[in-house]
PDB file of N, CA and C in Angstrom:
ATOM      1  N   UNK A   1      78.512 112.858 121.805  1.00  0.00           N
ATOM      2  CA  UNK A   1      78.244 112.954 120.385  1.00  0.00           C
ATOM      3  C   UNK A   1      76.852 112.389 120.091  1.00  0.00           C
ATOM      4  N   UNK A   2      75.683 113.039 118.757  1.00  0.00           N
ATOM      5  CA  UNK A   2      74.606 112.405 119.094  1.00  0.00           C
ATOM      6  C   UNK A   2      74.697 112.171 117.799  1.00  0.00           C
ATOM      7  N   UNK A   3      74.523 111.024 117.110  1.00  0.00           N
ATOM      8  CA  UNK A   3      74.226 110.942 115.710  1.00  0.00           C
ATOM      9  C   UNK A   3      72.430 110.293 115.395  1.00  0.00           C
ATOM     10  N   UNK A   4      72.105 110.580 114.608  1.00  0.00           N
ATOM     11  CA  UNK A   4      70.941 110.636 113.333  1.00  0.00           C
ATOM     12  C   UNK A   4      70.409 108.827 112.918  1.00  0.00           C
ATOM     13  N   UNK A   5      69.684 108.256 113.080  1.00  0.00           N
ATOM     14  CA  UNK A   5      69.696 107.424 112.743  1.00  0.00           C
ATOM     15  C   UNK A   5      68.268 107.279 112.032  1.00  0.00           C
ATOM     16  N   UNK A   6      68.730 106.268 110.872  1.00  0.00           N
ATOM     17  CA  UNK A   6      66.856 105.789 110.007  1.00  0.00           C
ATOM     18  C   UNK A   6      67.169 104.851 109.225  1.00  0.00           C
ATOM     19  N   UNK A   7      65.948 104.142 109.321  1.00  0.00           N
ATOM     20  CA  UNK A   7      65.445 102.329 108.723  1.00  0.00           C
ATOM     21  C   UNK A   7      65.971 102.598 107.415  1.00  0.00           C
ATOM     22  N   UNK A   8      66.867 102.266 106.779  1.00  0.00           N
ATOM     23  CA  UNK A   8      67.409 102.083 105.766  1.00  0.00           C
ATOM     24  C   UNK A   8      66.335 101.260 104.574  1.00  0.00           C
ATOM     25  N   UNK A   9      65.727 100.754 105.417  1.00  0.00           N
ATOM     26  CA  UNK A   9      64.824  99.662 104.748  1.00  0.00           C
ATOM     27  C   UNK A   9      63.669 100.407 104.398  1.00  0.00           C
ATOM     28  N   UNK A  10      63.469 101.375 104.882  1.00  0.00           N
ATOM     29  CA  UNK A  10      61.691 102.424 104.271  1.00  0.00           C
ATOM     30  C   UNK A  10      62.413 103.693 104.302  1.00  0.00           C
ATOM     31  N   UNK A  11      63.294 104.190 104.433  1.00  0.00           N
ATOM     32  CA  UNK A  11      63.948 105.512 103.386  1.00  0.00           C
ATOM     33  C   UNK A  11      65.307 105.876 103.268  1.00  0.00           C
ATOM     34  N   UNK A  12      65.043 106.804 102.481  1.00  0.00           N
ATOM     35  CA  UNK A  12      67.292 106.788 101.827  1.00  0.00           C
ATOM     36  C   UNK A  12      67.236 108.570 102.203  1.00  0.00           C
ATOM     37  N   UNK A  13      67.974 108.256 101.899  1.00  0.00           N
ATOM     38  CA  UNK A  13      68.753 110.019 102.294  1.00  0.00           C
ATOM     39  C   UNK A  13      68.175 110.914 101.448  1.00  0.00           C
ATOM     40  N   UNK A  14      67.492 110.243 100.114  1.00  0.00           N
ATOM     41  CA  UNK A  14      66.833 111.211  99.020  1.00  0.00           C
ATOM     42  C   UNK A  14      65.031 111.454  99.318  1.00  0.00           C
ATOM     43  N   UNK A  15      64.890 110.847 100.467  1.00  0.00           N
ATOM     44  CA  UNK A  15      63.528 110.321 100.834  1.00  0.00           C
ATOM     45  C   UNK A  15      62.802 112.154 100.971  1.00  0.00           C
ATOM     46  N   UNK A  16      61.599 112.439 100.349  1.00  0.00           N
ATOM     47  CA  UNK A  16      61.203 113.688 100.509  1.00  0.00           C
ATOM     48  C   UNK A  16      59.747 113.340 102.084  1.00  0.00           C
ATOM     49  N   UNK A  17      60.413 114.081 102.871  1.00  0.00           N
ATOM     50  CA  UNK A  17      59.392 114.275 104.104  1.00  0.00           C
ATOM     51  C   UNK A  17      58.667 115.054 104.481  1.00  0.00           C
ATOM     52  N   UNK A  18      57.610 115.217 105.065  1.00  0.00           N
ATOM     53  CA  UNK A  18      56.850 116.332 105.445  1.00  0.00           C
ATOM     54  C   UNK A  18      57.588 116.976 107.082  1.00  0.00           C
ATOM     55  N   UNK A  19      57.738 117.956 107.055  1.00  0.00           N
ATOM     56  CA  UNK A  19      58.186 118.505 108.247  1.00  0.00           C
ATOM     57  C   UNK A  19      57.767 119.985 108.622  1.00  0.00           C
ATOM     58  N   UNK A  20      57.158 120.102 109.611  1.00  0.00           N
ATOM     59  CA  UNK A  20      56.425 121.553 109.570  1.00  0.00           C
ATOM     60  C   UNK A  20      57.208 122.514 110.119  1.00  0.00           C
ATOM     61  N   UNK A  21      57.222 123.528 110.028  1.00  0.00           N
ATOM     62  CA  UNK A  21      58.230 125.050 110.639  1.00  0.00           C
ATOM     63  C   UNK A  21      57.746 124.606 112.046  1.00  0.00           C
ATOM     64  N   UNK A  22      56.882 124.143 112.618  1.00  0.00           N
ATOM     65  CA  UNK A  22      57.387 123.852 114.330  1.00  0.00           C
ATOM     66  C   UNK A  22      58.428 123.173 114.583  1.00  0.00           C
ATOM     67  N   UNK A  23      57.647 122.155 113.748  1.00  0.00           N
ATOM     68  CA  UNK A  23      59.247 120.598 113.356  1.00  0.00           C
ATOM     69  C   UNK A  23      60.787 121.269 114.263  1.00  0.00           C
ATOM     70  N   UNK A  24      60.672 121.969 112.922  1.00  0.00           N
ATOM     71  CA  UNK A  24      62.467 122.935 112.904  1.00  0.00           C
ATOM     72  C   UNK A  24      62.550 123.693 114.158  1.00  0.00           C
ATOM     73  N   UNK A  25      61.762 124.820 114.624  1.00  0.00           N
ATOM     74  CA  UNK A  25      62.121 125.270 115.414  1.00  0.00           C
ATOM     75  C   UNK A  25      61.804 124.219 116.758  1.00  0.00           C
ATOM     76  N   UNK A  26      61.183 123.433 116.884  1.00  0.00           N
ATOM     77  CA  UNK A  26      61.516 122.458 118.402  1.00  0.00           C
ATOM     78  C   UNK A  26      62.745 121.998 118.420  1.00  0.00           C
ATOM     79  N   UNK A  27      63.062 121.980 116.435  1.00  0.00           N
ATOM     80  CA  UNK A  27      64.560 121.185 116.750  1.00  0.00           C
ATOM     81  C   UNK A  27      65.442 121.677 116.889  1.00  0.00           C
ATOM     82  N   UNK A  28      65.578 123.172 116.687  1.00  0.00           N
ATOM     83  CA  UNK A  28      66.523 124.252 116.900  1.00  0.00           C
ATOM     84  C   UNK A  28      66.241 124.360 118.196  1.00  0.00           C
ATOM     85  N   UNK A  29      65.262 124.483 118.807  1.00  0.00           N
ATOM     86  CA  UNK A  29      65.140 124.888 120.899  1.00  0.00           C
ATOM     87  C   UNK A  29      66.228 123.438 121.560  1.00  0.00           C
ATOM     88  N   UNK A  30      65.660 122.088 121.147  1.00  0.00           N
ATOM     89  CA  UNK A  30      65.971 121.225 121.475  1.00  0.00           C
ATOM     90  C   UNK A  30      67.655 121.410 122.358  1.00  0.00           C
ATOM     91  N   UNK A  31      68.447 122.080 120.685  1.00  0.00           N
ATOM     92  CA  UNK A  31      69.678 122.362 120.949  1.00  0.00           C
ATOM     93  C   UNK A  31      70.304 123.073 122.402  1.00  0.00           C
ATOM     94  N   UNK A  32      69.472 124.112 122.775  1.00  0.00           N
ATOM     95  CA  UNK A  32      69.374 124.838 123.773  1.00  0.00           C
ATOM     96  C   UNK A  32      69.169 124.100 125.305  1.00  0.00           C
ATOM     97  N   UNK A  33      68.924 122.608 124.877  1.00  0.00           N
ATOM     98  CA  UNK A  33      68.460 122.344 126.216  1.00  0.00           C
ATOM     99  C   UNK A  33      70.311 121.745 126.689  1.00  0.00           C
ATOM    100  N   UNK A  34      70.726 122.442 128.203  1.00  0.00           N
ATOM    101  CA  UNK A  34      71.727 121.741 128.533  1.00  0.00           C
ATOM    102  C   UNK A  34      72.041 120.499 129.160  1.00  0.00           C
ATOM    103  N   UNK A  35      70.960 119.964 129.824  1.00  0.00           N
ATOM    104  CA  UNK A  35      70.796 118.149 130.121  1.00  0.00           C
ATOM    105  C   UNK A  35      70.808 117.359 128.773  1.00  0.00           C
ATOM    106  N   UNK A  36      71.861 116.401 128.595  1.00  0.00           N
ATOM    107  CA  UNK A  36      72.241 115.932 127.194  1.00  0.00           C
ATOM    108  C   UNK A  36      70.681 114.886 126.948  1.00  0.00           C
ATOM    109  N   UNK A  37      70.443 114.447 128.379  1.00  0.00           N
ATOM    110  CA  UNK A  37      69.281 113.232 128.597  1.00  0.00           C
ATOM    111  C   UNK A  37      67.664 113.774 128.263  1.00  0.00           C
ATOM    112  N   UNK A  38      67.891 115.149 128.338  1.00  0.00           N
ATOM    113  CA  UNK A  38      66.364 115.980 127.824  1.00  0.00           C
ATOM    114  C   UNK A  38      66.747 116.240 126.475  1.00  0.00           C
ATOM    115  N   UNK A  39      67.971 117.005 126.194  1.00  0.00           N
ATOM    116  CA  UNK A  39      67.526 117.464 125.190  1.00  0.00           C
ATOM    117  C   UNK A  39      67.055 115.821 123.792  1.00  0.00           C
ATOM    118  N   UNK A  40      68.012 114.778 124.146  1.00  0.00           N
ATOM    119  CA  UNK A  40      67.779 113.827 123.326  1.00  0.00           C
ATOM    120  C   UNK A  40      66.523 113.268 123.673  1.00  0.00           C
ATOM    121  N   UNK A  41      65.756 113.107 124.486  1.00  0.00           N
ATOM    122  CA  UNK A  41      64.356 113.099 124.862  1.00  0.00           C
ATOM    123  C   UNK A  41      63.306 114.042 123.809  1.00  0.00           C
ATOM    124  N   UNK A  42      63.937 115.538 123.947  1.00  0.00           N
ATOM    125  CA  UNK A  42      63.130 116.391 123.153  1.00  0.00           C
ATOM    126  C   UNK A  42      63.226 116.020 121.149  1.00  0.00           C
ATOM    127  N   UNK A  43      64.260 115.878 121.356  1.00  0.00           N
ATOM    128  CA  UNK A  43      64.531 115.440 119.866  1.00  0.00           C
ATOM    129  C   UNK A  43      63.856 114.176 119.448  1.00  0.00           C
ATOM    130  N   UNK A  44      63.571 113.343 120.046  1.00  0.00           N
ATOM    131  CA  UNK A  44      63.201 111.968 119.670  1.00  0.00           C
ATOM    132  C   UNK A  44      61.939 112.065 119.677  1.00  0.00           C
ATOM    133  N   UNK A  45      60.999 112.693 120.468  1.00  0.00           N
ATOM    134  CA  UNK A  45      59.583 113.344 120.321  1.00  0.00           C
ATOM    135  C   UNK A  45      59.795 114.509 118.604  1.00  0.00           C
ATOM    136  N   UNK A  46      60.645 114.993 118.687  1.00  0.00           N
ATOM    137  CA  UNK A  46      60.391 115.628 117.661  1.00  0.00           C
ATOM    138  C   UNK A  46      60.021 114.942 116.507  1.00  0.00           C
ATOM    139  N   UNK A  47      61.439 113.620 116.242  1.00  0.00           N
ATOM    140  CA  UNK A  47      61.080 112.587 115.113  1.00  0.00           C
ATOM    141  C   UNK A  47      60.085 112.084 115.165  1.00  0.00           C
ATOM    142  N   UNK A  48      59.405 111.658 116.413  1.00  0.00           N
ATOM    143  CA  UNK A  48      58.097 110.576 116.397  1.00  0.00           C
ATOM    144  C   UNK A  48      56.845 111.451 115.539  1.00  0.00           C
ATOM    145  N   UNK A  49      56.902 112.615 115.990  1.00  0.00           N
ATOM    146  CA  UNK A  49      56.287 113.539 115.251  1.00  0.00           C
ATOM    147  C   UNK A  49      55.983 113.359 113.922  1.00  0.00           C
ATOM    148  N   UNK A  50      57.226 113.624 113.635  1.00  0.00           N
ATOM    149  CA  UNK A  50      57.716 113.389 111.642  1.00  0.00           C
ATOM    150  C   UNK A  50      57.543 112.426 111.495  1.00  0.00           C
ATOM    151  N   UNK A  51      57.403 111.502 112.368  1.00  0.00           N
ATOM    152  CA  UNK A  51      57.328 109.946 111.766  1.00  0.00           C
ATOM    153  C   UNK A  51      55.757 109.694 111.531  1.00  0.00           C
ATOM    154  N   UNK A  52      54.843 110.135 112.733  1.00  0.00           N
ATOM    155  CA  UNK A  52      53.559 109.929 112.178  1.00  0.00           C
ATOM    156  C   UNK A  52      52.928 111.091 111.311  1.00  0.00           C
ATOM    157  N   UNK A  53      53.729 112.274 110.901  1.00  0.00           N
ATOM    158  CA  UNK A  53      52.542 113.066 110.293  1.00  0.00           C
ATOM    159  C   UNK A  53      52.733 112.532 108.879  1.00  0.00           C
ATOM    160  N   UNK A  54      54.572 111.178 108.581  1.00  0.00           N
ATOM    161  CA  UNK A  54      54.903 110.830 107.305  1.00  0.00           C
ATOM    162  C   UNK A  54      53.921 109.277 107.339  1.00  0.00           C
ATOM    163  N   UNK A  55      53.597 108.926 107.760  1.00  0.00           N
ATOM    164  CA  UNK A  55      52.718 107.595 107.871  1.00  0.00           C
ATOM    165  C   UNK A  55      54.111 106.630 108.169  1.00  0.00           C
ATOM    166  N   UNK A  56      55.112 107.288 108.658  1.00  0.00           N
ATOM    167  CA  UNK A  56      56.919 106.007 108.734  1.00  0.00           C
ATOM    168  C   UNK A  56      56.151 105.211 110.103  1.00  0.00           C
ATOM    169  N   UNK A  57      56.650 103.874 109.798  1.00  0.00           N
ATOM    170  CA  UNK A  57      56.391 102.871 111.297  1.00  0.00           C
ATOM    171  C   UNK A  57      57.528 103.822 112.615  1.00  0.00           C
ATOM    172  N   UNK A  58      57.091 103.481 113.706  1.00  0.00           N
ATOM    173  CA  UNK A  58      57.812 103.644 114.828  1.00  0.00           C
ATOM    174  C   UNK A  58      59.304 103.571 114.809  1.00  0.00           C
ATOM    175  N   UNK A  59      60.017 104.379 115.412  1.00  0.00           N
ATOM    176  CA  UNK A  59      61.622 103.751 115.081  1.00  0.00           C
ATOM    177  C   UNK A  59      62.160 104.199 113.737  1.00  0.00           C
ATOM    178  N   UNK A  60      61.409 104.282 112.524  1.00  0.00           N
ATOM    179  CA  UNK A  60      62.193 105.241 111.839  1.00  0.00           C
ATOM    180  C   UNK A  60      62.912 105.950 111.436  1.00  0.00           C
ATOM    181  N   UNK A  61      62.992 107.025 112.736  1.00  0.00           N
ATOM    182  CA  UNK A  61      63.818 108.281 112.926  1.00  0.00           C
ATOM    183  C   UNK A  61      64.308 107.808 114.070  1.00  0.00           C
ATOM    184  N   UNK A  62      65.435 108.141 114.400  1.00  0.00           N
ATOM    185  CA  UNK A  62      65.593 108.281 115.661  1.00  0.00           C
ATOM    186  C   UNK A  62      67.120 109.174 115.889  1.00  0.00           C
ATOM    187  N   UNK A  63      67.482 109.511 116.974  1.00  0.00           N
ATOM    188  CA  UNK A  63      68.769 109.795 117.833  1.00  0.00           C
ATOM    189  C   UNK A  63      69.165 109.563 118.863  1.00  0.00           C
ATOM    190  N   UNK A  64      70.632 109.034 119.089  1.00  0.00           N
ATOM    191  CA  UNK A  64      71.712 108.726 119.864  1.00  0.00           C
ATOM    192  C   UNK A  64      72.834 108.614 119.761  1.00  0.00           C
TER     193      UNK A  64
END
């Protein structure tokens, strides 16, 4: 099971983010990957992504 995790302390669930149409589709490929240890690798690069194009500190986003 992989759940979603973020700093409660610098955003809420209503938080508006920048996320680009690559964003989405890496995160839609991501799905595709069948090693559970890559694909959550690929996903967590995805957030770091979103995290610096949003100015969010490190850790922010994350999944596990």
């Amino acid at each position: 099971m992989m759940n979603f995790h973020y700093d409660k302390n610098i955003l809420t669930t209503q938080s508006d983010l920048q996320v680009s149409v690559a964003d989405l589709r890496d995160v839609i490929q991501a799905f595709t990957i069948p090693n559970d240890a890559q694909r959550l690798k690929e996903l967590q690069v995805v957030l770091e992504s979103i995290e610096r194009k949003n100015g969010l500190k490190a850790g922010a986003l994350s999944v596990g």
